[in-house]
N, C-alpha and C. Protein backbone atom coordinates (compact mmCIF):
# COMPACT_ATOMS: atom_id res chain seq x y z
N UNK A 1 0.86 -1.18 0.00
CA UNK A 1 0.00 0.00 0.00
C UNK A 1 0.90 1.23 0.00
N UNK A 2 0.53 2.28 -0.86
CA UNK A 2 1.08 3.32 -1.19
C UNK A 2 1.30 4.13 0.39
N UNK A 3 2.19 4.91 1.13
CA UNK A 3 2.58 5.84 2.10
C UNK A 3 1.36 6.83 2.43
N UNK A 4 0.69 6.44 3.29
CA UNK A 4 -0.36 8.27 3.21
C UNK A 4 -1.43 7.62 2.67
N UNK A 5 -1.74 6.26 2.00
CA UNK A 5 -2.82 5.81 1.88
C UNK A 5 -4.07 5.16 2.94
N UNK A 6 -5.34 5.09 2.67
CA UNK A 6 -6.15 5.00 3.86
C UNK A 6 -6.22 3.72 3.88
N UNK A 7 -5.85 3.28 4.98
CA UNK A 7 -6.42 1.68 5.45
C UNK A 7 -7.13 1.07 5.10
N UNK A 8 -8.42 1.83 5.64
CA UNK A 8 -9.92 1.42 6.08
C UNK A 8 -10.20 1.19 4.33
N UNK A 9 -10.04 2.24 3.20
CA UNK A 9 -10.24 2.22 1.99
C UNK A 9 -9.79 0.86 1.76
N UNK A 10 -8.62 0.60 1.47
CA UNK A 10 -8.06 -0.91 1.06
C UNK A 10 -7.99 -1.60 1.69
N UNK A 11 -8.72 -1.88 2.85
CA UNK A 11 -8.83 -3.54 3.67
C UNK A 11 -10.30 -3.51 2.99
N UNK A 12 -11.49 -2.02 2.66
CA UNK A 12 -12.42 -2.39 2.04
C UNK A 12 -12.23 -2.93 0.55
N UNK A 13 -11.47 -2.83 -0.39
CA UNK A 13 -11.53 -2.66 -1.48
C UNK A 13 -10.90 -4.22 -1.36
N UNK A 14 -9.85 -4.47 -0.62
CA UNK A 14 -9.58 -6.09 -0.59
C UNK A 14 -10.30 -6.95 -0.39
N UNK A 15 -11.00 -6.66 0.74
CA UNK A 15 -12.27 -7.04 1.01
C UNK A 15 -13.33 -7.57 0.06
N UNK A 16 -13.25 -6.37 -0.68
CA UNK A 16 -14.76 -7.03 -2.22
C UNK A 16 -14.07 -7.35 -2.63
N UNK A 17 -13.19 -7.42 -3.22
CA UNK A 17 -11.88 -8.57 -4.16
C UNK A 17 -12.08 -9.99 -3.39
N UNK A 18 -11.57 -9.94 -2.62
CA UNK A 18 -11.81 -11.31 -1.98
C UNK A 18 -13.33 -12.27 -2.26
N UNK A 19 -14.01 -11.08 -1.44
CA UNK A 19 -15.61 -11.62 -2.16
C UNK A 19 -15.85 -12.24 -3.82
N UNK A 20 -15.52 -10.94 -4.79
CA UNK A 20 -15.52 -11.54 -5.87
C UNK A 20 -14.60 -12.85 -6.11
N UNK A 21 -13.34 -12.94 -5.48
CA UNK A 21 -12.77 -14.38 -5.85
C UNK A 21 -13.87 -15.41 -5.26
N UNK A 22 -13.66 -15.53 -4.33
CA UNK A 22 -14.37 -16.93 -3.77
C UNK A 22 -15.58 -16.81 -3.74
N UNK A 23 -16.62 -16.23 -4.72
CA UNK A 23 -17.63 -16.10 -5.62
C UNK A 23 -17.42 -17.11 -7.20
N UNK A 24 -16.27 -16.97 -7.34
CA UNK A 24 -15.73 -17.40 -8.51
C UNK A 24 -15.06 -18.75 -8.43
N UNK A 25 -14.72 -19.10 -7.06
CA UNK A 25 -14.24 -20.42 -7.08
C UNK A 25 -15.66 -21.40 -6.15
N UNK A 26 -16.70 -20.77 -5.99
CA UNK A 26 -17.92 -21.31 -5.59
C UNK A 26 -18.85 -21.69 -6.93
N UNK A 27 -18.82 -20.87 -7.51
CA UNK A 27 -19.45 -20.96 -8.21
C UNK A 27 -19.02 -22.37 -9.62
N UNK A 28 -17.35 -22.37 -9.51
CA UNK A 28 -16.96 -23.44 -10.44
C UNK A 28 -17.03 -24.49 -10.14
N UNK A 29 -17.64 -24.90 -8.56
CA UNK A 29 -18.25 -26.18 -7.99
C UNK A 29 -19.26 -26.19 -8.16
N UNK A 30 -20.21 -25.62 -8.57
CA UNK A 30 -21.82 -25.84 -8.39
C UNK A 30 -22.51 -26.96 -9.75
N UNK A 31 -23.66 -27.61 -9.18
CA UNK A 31 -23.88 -28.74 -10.48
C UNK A 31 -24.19 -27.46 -11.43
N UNK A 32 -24.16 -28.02 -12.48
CA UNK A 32 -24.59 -27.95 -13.90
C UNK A 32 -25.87 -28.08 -14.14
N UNK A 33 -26.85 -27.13 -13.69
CA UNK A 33 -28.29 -27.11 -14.43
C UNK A 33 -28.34 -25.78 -14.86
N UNK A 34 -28.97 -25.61 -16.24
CA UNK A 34 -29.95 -24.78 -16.88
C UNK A 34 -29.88 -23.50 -15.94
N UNK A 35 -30.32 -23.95 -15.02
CA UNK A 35 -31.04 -22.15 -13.88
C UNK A 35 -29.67 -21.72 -13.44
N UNK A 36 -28.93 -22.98 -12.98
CA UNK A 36 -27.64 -22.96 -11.99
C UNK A 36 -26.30 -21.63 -13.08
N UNK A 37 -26.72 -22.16 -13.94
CA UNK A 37 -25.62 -21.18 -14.99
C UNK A 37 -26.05 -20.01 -15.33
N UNK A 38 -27.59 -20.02 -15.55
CA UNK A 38 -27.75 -18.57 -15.88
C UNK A 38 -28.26 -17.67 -14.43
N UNK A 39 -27.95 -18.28 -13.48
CA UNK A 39 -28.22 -17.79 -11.98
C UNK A 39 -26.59 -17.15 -12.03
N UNK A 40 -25.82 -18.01 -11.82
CA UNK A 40 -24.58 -17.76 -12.13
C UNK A 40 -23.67 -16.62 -12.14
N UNK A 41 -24.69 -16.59 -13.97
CA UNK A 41 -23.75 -15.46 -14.51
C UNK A 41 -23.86 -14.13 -13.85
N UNK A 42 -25.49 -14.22 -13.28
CA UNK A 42 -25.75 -13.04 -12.59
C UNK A 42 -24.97 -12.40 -11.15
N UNK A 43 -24.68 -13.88 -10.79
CA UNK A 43 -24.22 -13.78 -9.45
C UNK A 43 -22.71 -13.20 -9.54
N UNK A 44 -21.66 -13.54 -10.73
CA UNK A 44 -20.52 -13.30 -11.36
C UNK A 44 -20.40 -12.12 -11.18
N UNK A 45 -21.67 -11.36 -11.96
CA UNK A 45 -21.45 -9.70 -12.44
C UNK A 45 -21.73 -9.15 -11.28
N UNK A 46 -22.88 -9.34 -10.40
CA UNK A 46 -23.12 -8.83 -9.39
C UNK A 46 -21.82 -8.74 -8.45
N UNK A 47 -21.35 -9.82 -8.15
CA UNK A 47 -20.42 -9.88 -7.16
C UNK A 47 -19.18 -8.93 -7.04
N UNK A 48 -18.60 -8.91 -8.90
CA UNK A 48 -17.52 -8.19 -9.02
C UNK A 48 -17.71 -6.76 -8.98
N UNK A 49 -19.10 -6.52 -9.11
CA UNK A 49 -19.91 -5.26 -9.55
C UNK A 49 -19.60 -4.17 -7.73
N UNK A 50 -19.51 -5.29 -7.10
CA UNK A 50 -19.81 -4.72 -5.91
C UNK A 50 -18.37 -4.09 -5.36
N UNK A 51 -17.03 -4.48 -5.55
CA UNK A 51 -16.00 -4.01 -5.68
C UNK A 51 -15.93 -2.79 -6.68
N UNK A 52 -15.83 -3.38 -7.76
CA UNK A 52 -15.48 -2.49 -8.98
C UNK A 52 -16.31 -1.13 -8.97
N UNK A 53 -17.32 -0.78 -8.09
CA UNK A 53 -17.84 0.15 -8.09
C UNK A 53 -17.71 0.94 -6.76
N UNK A 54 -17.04 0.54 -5.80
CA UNK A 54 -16.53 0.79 -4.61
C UNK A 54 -15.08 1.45 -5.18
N UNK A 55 -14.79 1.33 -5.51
CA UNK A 55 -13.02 1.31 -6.18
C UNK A 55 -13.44 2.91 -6.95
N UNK A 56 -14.81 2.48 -8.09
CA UNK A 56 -14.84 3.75 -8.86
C UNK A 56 -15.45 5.11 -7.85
N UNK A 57 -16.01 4.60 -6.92
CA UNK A 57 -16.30 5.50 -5.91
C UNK A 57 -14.80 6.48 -5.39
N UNK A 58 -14.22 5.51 -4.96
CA UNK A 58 -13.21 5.82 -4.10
C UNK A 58 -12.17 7.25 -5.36
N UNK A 59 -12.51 7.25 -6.19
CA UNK A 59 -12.07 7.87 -7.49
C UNK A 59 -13.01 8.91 -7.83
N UNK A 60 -13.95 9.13 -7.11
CA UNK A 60 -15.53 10.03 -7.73
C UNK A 60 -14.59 11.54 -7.42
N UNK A 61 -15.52 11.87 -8.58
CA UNK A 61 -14.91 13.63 -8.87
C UNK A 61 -15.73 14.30 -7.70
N UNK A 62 -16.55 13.78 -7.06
CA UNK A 62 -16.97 14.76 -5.76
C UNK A 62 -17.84 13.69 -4.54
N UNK A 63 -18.79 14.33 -3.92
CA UNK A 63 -19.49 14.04 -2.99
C UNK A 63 -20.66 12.86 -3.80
N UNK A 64 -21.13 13.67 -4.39
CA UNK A 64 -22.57 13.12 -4.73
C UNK A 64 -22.06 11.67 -5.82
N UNK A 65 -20.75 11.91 -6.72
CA UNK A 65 -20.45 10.68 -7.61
C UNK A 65 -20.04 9.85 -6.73
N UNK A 66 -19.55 9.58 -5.14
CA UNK A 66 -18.96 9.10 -4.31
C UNK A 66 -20.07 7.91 -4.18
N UNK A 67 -21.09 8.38 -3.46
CA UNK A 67 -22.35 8.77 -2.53
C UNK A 67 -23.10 7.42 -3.47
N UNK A 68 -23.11 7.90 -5.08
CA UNK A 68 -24.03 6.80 -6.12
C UNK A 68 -23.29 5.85 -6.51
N UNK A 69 -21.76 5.62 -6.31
CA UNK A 69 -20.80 4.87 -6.70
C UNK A 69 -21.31 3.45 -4.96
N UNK A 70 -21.12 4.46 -4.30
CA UNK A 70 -21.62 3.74 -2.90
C UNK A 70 -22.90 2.76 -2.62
N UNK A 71 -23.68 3.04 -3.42
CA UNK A 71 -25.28 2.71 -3.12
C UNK A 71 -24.88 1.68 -4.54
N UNK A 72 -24.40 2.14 -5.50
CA UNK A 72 -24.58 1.11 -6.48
C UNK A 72 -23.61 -0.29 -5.94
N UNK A 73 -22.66 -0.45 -4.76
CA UNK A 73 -21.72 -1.67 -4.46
C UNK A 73 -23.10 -1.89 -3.30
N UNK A 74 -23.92 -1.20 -2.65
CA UNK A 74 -25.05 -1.52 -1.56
C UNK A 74 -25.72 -2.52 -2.81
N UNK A 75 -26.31 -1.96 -3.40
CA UNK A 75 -27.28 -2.60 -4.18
C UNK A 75 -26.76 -4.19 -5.45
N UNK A 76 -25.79 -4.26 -5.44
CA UNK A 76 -25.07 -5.40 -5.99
C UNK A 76 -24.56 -6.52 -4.85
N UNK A 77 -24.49 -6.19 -4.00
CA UNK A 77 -24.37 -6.73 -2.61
C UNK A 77 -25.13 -7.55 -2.18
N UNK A 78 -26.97 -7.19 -2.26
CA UNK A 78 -28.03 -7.37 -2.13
C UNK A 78 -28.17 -7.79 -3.50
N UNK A 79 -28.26 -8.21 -4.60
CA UNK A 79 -28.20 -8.92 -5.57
C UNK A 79 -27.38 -10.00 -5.71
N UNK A 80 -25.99 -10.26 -5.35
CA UNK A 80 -25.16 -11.16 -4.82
C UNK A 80 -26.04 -12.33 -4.22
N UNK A 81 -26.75 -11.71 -2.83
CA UNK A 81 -27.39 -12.54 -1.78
C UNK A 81 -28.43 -13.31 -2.50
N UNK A 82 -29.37 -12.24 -2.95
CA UNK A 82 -30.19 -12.54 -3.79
C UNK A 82 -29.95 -14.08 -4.32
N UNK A 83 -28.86 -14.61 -5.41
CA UNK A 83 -28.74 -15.05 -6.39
C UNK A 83 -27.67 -16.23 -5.70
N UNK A 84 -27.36 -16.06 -4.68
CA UNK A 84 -26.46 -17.11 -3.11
C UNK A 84 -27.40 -17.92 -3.20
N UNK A 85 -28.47 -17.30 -2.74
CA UNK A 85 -30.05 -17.85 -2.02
C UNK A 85 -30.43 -18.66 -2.72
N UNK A 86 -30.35 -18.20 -4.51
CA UNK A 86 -31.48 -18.35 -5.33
C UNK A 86 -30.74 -19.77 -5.87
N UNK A 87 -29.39 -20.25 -5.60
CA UNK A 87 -28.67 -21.12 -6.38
C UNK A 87 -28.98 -22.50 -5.63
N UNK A 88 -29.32 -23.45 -7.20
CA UNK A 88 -29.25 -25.17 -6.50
C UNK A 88 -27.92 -25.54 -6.13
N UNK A 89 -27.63 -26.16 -4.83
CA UNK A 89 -26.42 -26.78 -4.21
C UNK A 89 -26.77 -27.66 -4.18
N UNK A 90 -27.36 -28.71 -4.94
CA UNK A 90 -27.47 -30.34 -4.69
C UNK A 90 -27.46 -30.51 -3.31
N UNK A 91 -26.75 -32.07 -3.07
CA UNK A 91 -26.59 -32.34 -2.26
C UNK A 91 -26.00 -32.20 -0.95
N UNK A 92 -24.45 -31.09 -1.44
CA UNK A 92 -22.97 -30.77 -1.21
C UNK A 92 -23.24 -30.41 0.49
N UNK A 93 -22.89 -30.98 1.55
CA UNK A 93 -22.75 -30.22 2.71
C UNK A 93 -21.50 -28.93 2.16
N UNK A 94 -20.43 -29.03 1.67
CA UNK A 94 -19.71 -28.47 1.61
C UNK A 94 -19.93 -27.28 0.78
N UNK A 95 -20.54 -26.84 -0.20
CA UNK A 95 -21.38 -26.25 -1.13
C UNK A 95 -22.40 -25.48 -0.32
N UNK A 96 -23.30 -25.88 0.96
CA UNK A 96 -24.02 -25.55 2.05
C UNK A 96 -22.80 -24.09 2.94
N UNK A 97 -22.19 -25.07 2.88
CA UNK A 97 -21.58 -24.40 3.82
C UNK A 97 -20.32 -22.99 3.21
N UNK A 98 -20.28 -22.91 1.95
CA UNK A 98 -19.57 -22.34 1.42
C UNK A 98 -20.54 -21.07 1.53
N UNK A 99 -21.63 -21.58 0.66
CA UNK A 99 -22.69 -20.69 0.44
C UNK A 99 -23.57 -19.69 1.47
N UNK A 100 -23.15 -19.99 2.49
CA UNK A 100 -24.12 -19.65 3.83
C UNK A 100 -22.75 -18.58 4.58
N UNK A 101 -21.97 -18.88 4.09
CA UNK A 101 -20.44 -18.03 4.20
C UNK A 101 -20.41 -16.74 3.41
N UNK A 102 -20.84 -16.87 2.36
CA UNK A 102 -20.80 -16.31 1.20
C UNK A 102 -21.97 -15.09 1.35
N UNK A 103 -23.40 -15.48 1.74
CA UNK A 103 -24.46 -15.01 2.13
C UNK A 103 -24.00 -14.38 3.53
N UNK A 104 -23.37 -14.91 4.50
CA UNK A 104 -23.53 -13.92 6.03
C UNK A 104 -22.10 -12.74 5.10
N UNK A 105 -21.08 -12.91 4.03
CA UNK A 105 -20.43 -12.04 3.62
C UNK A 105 -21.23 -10.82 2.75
N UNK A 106 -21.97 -11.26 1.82
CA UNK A 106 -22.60 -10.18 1.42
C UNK A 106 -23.35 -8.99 2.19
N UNK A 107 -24.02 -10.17 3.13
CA UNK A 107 -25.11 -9.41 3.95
C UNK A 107 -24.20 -8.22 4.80
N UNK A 108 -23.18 -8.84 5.31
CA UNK A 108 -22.25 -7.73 5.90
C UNK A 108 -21.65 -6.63 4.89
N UNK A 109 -21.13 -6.95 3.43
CA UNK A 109 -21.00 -5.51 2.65
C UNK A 109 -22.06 -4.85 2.31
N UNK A 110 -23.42 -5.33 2.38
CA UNK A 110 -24.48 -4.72 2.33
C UNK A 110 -24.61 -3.53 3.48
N UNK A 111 -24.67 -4.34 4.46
CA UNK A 111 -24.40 -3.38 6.26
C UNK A 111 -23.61 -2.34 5.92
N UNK A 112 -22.05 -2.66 5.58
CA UNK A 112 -21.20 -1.89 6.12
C UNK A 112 -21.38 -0.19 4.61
N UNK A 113 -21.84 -1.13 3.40
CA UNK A 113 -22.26 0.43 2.16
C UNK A 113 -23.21 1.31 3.00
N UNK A 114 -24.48 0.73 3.64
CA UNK A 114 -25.15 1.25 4.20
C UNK A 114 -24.47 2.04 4.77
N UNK A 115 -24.08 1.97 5.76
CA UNK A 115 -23.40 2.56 6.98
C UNK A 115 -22.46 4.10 6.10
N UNK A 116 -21.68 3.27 5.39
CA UNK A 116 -20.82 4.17 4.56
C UNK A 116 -22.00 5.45 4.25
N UNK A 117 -22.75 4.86 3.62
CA UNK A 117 -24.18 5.87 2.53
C UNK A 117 -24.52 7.06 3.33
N UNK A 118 -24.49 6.35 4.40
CA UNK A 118 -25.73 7.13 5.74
C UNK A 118 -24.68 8.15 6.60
N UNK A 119 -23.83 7.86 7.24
CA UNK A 119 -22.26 8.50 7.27
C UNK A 119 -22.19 9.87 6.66
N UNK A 120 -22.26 9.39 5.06
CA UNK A 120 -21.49 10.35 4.31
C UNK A 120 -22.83 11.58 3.65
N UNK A 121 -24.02 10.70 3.63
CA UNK A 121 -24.89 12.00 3.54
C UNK A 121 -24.86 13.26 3.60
């Protein structure tokens, strides 16, 4: 991390990185049905969506581009969960348990944008 850089910024921004990885290595275990893939893809974009727009925040030319950069990683967050929820895990205890990891993680970057949103008002 760059000298004079903020912490709290990049343990968040690692943070959704992380999320998006092991989004991505959950998801390359899951069976193979029809819904399961095109659930998926959603869950893919969503997930990375939720970083990558935290990041473009952290870059906003002012308050208010900050503020919608913020609410848009809230609201992909909550689409993430969404699409956690919405996915067949067969049988897998392990798949169970990935997923329920994955879901108490979103639900917490959901919390913590909030928090950010409401904060920075």
């Amino acid at each position: 991390m760059e000298e004079g850089a903020n912490p709290k910024r990049y343990d968040l921004e690692e943070r959704t990185f992380q999320f998006a990885k092991r989004v991505r290595g959950f998801v390359k275990q899951l069976p193979r049905t029809l819904a399961n893939i095109e659930d998926a893809k959603q869950l893919l974009r969503a997930s990375a969506s939720v970083g990558a727009n935290y990041i473009e925040g952290n870059e906003a030319l002012g308050k208010k581009d900050f503020l919608l950069h913020v609410k848009i990683s809230r609201k992909e967050a909550k689409e993430s969960r969404f699409f956690l929820r919405l996915i067949d895990l067969g049988e897998s205890p392990e798949l169970k348990k990935e997923s329920d990891l994955l879901i108490q993680e979103a639900q917490e970057l959901t919390s913590i944008f909030g928090a950010i949103f409401r904060k920075s008002e």
